[in-house]
N, C-alpha and C. Protein backbone atom coordinates (compact mmCIF):
# COMPACT_ATOMS: atom_id res chain seq x y z
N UNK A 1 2.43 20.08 -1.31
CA UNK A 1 2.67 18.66 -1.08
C UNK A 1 2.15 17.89 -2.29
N UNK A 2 3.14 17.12 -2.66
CA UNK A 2 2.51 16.08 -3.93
C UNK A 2 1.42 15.27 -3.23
N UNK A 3 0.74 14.24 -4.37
CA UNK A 3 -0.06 13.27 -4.26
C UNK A 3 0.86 12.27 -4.79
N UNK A 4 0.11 11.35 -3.92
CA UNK A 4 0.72 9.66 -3.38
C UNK A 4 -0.48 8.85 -3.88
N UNK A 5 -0.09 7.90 -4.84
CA UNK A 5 -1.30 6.61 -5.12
C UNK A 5 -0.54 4.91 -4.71
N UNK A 6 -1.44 5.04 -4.21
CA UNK A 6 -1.57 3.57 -3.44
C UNK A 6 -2.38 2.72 -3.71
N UNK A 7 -2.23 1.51 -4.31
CA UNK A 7 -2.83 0.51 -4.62
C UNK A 7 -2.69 -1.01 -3.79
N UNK A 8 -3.76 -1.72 -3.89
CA UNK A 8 -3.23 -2.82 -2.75
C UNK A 8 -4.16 -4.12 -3.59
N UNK A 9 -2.90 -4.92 -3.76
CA UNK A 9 -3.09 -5.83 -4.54
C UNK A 9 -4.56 -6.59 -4.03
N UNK A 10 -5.51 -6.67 -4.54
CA UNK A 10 -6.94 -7.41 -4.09
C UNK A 10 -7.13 -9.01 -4.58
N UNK A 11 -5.99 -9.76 -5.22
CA UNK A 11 -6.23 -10.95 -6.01
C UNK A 11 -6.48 -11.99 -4.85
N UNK A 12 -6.78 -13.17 -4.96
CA UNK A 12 -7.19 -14.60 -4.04
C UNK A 12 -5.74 -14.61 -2.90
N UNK A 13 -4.42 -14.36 -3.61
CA UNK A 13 -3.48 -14.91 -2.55
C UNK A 13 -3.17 -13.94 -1.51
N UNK A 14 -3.32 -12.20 -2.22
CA UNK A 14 -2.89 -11.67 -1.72
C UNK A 14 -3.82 -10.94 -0.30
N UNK A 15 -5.25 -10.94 -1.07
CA UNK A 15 -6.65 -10.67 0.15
C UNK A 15 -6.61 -12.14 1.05
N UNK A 16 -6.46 -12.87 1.23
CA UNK A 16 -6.56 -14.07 1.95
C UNK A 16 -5.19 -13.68 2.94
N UNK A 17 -3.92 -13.38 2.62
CA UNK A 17 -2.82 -13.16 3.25
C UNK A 17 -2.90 -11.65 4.14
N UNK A 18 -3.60 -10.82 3.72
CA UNK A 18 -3.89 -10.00 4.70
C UNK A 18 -4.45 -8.46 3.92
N UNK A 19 -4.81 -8.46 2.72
CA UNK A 19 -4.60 -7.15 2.22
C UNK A 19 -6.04 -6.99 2.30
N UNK A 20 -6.78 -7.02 2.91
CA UNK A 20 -8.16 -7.13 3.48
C UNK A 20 -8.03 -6.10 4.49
N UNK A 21 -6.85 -6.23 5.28
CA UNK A 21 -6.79 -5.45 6.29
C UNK A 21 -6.03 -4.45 5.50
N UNK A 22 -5.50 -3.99 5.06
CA UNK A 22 -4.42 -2.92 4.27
C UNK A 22 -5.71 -1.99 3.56
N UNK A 23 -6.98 -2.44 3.16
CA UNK A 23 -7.75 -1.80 2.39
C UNK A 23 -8.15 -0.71 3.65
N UNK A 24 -8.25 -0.72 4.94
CA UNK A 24 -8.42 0.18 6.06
C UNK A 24 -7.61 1.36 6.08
N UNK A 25 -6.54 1.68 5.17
CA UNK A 25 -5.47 2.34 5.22
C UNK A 25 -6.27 4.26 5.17
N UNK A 26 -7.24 3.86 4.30
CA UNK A 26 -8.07 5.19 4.37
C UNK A 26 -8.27 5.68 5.63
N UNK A 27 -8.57 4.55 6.40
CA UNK A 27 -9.55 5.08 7.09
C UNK A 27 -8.72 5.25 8.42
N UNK A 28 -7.56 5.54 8.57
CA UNK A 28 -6.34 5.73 9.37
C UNK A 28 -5.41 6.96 9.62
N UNK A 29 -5.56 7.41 8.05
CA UNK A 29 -4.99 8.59 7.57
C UNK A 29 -5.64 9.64 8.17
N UNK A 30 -4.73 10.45 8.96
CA UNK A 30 -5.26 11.96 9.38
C UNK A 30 -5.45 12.68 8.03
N UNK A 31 -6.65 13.46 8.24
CA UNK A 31 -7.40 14.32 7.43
C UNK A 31 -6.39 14.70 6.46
N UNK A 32 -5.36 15.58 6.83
CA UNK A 32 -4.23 16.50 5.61
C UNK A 32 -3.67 15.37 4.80
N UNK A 33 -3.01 14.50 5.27
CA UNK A 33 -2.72 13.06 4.75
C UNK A 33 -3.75 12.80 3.47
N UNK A 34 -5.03 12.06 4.35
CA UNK A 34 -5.61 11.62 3.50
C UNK A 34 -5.61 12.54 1.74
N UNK A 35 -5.81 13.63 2.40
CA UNK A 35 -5.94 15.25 0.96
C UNK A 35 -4.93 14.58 0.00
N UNK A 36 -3.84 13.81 -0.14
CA UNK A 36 -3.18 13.85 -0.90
C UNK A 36 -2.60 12.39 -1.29
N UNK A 37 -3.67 11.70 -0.47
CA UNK A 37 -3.31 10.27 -0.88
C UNK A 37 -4.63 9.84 -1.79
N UNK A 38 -4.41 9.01 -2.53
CA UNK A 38 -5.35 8.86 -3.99
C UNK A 38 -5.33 6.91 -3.53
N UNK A 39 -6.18 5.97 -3.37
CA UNK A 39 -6.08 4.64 -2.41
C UNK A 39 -7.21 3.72 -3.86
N UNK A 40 -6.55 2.84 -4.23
CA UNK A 40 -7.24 2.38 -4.83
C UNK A 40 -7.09 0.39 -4.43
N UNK A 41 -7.89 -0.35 -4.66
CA UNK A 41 -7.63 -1.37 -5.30
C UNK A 41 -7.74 -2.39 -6.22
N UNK A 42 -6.55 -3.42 -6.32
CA UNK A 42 -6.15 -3.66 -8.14
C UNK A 42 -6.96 -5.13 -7.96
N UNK A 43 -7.07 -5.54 -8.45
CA UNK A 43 -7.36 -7.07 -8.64
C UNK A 43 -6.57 -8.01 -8.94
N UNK A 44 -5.76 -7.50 -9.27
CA UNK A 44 -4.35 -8.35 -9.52
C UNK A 44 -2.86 -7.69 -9.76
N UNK A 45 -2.18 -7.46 -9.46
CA UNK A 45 -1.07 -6.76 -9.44
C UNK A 45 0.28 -7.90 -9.61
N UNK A 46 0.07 -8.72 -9.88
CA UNK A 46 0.52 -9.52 -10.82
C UNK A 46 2.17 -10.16 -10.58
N UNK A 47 1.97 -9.89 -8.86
CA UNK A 47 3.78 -9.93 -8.20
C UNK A 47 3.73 -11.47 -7.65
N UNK A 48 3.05 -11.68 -7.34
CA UNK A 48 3.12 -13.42 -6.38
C UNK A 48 4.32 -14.43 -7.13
N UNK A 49 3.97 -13.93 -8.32
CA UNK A 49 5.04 -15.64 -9.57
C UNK A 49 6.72 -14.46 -9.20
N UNK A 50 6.77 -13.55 -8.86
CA UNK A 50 8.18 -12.79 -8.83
C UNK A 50 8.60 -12.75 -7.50
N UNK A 51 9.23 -14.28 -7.36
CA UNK A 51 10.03 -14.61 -5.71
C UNK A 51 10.94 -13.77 -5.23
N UNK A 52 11.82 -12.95 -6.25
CA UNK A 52 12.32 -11.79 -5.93
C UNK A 52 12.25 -10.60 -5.72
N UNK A 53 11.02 -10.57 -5.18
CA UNK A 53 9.98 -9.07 -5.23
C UNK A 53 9.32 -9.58 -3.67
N UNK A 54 9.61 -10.51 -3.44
CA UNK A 54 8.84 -11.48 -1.64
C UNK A 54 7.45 -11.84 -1.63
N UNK A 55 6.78 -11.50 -0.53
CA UNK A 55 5.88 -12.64 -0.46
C UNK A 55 4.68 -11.84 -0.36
N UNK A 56 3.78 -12.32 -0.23
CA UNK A 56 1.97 -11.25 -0.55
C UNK A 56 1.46 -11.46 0.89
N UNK A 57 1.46 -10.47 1.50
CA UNK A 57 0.59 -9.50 0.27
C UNK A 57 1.16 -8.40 -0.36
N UNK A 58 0.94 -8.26 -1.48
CA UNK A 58 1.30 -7.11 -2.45
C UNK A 58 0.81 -5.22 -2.09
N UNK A 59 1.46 -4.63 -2.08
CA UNK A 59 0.94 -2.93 -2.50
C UNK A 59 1.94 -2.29 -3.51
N UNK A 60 1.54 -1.13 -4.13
CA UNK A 60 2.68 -0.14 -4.34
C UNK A 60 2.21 1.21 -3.78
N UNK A 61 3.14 1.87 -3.78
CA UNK A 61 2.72 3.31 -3.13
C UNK A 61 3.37 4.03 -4.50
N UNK A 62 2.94 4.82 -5.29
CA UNK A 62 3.93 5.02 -6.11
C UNK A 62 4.01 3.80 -7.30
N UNK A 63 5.26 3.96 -7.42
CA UNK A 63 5.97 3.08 -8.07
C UNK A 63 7.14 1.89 -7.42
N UNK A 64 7.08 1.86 -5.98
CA UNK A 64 7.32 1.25 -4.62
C UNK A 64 6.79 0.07 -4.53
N UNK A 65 7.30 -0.99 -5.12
CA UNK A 65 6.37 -2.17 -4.63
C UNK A 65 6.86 -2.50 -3.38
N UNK A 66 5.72 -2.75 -2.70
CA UNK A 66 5.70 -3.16 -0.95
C UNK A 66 5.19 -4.47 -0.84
N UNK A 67 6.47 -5.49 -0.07
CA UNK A 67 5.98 -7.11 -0.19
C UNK A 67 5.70 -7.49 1.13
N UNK A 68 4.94 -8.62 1.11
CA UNK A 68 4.90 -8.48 2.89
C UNK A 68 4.04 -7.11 3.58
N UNK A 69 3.18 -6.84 3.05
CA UNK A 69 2.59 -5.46 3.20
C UNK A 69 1.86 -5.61 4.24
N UNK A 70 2.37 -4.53 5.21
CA UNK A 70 1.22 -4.39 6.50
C UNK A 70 0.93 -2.92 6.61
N UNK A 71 0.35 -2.15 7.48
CA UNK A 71 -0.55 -0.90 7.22
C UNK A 71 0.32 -0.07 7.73
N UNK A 72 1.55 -0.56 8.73
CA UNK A 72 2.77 0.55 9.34
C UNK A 72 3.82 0.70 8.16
N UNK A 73 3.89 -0.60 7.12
CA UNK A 73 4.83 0.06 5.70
C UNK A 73 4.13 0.69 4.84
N UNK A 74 2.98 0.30 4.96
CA UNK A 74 2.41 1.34 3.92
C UNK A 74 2.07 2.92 4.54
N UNK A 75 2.04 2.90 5.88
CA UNK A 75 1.60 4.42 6.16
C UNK A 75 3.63 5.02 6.18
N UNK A 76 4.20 4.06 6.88
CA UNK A 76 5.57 4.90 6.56
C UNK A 76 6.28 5.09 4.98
N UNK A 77 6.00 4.52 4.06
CA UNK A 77 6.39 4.20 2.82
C UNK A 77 5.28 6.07 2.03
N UNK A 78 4.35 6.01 2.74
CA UNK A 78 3.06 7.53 2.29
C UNK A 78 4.01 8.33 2.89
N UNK A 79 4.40 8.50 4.48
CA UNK A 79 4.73 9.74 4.72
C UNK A 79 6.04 9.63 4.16
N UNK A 80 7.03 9.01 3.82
CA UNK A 80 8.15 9.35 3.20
C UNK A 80 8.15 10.06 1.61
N UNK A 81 7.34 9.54 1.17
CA UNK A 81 6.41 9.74 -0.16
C UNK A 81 5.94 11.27 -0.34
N UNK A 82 5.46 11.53 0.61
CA UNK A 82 4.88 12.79 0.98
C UNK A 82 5.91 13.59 1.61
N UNK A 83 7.02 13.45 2.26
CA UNK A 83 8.03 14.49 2.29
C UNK A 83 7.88 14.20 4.12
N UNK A 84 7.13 13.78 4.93
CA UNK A 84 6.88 13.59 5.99
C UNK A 84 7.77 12.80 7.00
N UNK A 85 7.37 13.19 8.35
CA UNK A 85 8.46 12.24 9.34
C UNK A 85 7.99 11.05 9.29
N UNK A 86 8.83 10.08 9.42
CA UNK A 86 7.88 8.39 9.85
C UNK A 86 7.88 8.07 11.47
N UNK A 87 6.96 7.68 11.71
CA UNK A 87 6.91 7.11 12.79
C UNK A 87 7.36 6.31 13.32
């Protein structure tokens, strides 16, 4: 199974809009999961001024930018990522 990196935008608009809660994403992931997910966060990821990319909060999984990010696109956006069923 590959590894999956996930980042979640941490800047003023996007932690205020909800990515506060998205930083929990660790702590959600069943054990084998977690093995191959790599979870970081950015301080700025630099999408908010790109209206055609939607609205913050920001992640990428990958190279996947995820707009509007809540913790069921980002865990289905991992297991697709990972070769996995989605829920």
């Amino acid at each position: 199974m590959k590894n999956v990196h996930v980042s979640v935008c941490t800047g003023t608009a996007c932690y205020l809009l909800g990515a506060a809660h998205l930083l929990t994403l660790e702590e959600i992931l069943d054990p084998i999961t977690a093995e191959h997910v790599e979870f970081s966060g950015a301080h700025c990821l630099g999408l908010c001024g790109r209206e055609e990319l939607g609205k913050p909060p920001f992640a990428k999984v990958n190279d996947h930018v995820i707009a509007d990010a809540t913790l069921n696109k980002l865990l289905d956006k991992v297991r697709e990522e990972l070769g996995l069923e989605t829920v």
